[in-house]
Protein backbone atom coordinates (compact mmCIF):
# COMPACT_ATOMS: atom_id res chain seq x y z
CA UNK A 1 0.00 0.00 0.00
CA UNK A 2 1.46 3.27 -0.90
CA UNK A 3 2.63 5.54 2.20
CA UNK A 4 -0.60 8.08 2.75
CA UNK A 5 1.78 10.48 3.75
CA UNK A 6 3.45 10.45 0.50
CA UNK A 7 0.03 10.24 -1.31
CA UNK A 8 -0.94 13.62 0.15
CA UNK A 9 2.47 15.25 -0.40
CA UNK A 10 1.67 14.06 -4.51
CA UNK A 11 -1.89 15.42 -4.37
CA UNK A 12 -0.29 18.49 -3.24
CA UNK A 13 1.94 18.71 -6.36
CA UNK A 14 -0.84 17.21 -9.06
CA UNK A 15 -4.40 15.84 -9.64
CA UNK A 16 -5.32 12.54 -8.35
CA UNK A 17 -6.00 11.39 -11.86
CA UNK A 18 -2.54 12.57 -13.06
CA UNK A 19 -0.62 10.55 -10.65
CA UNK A 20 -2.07 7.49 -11.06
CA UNK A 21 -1.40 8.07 -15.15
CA UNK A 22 2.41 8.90 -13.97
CA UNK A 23 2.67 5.95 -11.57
CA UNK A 24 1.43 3.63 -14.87
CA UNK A 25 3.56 5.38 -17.35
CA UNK A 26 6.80 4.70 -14.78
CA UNK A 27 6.01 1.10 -14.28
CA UNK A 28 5.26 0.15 -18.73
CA UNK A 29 8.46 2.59 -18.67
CA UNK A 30 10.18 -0.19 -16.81
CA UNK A 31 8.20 -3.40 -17.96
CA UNK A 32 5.74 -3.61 -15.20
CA UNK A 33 8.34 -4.84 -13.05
CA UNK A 34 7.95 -1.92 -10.64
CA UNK A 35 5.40 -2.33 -7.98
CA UNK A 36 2.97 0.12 -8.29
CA UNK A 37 3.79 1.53 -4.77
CA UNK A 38 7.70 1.84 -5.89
CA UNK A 39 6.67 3.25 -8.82
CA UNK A 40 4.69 6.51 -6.40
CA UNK A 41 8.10 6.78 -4.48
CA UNK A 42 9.55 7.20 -7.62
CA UNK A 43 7.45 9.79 -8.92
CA UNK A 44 7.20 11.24 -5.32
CA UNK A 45 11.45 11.63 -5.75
CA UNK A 46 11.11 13.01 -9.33
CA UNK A 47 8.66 15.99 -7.80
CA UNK A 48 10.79 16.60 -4.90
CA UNK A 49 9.28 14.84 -2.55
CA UNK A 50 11.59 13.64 0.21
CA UNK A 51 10.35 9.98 1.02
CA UNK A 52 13.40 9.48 3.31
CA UNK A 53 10.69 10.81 5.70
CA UNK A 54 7.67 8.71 5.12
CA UNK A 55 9.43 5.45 4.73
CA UNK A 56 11.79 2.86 6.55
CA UNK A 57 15.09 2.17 5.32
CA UNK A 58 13.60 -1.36 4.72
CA UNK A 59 11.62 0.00 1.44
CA UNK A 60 14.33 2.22 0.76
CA UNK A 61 16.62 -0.88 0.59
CA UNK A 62 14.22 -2.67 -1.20
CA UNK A 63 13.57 0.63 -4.13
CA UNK A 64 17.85 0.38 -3.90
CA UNK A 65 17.87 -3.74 -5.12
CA UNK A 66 15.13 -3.12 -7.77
CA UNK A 67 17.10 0.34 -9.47
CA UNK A 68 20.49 -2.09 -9.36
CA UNK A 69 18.82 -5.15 -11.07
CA UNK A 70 18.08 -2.86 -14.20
CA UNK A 71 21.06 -1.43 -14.16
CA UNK A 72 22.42 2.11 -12.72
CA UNK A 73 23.51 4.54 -15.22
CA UNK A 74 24.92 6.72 -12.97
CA UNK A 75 26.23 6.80 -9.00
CA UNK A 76 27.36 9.77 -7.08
CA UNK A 77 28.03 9.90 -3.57
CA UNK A 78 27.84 13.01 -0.81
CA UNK A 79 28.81 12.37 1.95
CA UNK A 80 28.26 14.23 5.14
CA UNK A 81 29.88 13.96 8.82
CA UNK A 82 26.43 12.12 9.76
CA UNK A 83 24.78 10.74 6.34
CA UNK A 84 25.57 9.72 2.74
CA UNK A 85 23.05 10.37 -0.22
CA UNK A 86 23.65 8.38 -3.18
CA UNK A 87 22.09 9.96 -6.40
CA UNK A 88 20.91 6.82 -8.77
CA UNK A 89 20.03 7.94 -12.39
CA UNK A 90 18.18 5.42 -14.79
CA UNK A 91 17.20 6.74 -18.36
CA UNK A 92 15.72 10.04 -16.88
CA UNK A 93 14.70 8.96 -13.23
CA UNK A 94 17.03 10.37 -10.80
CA UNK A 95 16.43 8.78 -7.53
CA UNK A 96 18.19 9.83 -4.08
CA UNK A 97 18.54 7.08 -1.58
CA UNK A 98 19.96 8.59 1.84
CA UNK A 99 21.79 6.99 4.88
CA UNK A 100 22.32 4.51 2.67
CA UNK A 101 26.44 3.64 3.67
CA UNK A 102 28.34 2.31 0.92
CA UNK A 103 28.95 -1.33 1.53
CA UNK A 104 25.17 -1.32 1.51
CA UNK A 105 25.21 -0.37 -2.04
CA UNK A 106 27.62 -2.88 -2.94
CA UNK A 107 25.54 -5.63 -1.09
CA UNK A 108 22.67 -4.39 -3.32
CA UNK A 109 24.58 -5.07 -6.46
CA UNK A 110 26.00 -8.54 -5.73
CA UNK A 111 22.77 -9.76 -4.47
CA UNK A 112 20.92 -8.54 -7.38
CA UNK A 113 22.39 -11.38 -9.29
CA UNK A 114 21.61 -14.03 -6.73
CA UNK A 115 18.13 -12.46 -6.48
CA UNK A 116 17.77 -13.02 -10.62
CA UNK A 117 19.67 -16.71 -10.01
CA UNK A 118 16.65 -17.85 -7.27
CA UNK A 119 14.25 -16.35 -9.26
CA UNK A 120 14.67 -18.78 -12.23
CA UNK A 121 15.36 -21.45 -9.76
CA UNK A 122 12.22 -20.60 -7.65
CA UNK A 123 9.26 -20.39 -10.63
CA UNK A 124 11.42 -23.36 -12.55
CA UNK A 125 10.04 -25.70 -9.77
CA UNK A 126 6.33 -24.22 -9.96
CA UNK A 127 6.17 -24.75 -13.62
CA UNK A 128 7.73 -28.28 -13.20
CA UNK A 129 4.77 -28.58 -11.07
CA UNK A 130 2.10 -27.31 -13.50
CA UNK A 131 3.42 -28.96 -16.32
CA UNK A 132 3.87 -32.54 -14.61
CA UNK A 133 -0.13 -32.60 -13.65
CA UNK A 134 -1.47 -30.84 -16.71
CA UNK A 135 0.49 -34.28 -18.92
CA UNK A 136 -1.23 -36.54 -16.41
CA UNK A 137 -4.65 -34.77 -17.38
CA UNK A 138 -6.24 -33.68 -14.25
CA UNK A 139 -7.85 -31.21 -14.46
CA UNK A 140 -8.57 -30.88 -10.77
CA UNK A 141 -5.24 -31.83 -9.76
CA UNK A 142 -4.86 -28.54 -7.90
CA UNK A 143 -7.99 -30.06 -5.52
CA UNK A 144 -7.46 -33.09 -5.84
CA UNK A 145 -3.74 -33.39 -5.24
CA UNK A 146 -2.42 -30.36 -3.39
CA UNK A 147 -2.38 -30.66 0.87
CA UNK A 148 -5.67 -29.26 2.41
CA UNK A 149 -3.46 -26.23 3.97
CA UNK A 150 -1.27 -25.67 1.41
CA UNK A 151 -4.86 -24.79 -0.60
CA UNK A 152 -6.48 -23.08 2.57
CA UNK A 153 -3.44 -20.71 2.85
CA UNK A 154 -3.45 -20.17 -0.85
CA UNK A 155 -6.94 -19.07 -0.32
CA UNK A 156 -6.16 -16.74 2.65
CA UNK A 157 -3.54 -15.04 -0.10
CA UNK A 158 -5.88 -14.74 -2.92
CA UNK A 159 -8.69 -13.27 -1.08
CA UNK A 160 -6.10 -10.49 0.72
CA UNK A 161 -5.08 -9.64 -3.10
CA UNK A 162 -9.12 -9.03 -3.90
CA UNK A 163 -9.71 -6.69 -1.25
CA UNK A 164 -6.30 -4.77 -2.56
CA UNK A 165 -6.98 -4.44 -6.13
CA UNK A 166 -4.92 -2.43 -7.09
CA UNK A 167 -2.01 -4.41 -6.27
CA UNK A 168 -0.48 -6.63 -9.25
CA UNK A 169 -1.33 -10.21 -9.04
CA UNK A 170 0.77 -12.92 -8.61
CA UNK A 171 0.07 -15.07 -11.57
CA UNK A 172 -2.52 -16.98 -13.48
CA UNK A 173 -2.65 -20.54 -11.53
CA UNK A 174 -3.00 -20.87 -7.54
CA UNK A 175 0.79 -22.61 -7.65
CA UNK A 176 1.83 -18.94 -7.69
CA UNK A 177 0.62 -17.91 -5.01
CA UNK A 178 2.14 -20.88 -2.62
CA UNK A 179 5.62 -19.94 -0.70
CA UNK A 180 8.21 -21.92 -1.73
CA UNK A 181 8.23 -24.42 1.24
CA UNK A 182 5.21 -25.27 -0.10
CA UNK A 183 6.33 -26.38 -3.56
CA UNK A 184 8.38 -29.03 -1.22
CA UNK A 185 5.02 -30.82 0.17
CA UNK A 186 3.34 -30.92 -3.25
CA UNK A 187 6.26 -32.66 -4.78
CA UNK A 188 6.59 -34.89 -1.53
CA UNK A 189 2.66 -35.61 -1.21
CA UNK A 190 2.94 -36.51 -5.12
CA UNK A 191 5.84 -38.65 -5.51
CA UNK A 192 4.86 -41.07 -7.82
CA UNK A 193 4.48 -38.31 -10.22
CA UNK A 194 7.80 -36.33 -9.33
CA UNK A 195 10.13 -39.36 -8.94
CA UNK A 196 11.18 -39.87 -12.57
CA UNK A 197 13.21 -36.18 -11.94
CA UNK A 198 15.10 -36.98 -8.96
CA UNK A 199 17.26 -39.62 -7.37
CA UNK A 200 14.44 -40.12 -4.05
CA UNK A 201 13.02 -37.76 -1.94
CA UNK A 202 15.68 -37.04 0.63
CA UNK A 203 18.27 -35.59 -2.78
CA UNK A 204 14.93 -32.71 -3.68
CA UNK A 205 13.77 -32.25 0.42
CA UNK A 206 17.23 -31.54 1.61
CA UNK A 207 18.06 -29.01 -0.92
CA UNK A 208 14.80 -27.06 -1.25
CA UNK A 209 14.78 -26.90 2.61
CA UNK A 210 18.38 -25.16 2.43
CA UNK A 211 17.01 -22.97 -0.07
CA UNK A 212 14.08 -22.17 1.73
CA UNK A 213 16.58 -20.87 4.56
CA UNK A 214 18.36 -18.52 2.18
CA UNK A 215 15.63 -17.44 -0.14
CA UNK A 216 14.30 -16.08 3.18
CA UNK A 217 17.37 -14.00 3.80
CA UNK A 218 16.67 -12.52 0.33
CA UNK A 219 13.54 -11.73 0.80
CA UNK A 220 14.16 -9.72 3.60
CA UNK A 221 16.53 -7.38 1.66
CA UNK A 222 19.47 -8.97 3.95
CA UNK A 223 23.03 -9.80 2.47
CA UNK A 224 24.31 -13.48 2.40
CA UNK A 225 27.28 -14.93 2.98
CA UNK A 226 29.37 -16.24 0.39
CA UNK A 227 29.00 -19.63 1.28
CA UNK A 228 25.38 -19.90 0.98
CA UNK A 229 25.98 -17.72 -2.47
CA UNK A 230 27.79 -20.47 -3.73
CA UNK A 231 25.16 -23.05 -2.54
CA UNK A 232 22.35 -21.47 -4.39
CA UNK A 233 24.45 -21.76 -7.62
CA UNK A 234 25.53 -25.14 -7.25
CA UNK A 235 21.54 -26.41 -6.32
CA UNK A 236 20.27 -24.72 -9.22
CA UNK A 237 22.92 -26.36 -11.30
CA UNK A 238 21.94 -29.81 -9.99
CA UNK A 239 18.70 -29.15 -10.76
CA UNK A 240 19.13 -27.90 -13.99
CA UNK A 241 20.59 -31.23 -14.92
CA UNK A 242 18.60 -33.29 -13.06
CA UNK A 243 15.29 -31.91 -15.16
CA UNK A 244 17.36 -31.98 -18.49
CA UNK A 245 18.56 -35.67 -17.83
């Protein structure tokens, strides 16, 4: 939900109807891959609106990883005895992002990639899914086959996304809307069905459940270590040979 605070400071500066044009024009500017609530902060920072107020450094770390995965044209840094403001400049968006410290930046970058790396990995698996019921022709698998909370959950998510419309949805089939844990249990609870991909069930639970540990991590805007960096990339290797073969 976009910060009211910011809202009003943007009905301030336009017409209702003209910032909800400018908010759409920024996100088809940047293939709908900006949320529509990013998308006012940006507008908000292009009118001279200081979010650093309104919002936590959590969003502004999270409006930092999203102008680094499609790419930053420019980066200049001022830097004060108490604060540094880094100026990020994409096509003609300039974007200020303050008490941001450096390393933070560079955290951004590097994780950017593994963000793009668990992405594939992540909606890979779903779409494994998908496609593995669809060929056995059930229609109903999704009913049928799917654990009763797994569903009720997916339920819970689905309805939350009604009452906030304006919110872009998560994808055409309830297996996007599941967590990744989640993807686990349906492969698990179906096994006769998944087996032909993977040596038994122990090689697919114990990876996906060390995944599930980092892809957490991630999705709290948080650096990771090395280590698990190097883990990510060598699961989503296995699995992409384990699917080809």
């Amino acid at each position: 939900m976009i910060n009211k605070k910011i809202m009003y400071e943007l009905e301030n500066k336009k017409p209702l109807p003209t910032i909800y044009k400018q908010i759409k024009r920024i996100r088809k500017n940047q293939g709908y891959r900006l949320t529509k609530e990013d998308a006012a902060y940006i507008l908000a920072g292009q009118l001279g609106i200081d979010i650093a107020k309104y919002i936590s450094k959590e969003e502004l770390n999270r409006l930092g990883n999203f102008i680094t995965t499609i790419g930053v044209k420019t980066m200049k840094t001022r830097v004060s005895p108490s604060r540094q403001t880094f100026d990020l400049k994409i096509g003609g968006i300039t974007t200020k992002i303050p008490c941001l410290p450096k390393k933070e930046i560079e955290s951004c970058i590097n994780m950017a990639k593994t963000y793009q790396l668990f992405y594939m990995l992540e909606n890979s698996i779903r779409y494994l899914i998908l496609e593995s019921f669809e060929k056995q022709g059930n229609k109903n698998w999704w009913d049928n086959k799917v654990p009763v909370k797994i569903r009720t959950d997916v339920v819970k998510r689905i309805h939350k996304e009604n009452e906030n419309r304006w919110l872009a949805t998560r994808g055409y089939h309830h297996i996007f809307y599941t967590n990744f844990g989640d993807l686990k249990e349906i492969i698990i609870a179906n096994w006769d069905i998944f087996k032909q991909h993977f040596p038994n069930q122990h090689w697919i639970a114990s990876r996906m459940q060390d995944l599930e540990f980092s892809r957490n991590i991630i999705a709290h805007n948080n650096k990771l270590p090395d280590n698990e960096i190097k883990r990510i990339k060598l699961y989503f290797n296995d699995w992409i040979k384990q699917i080809r073969e």
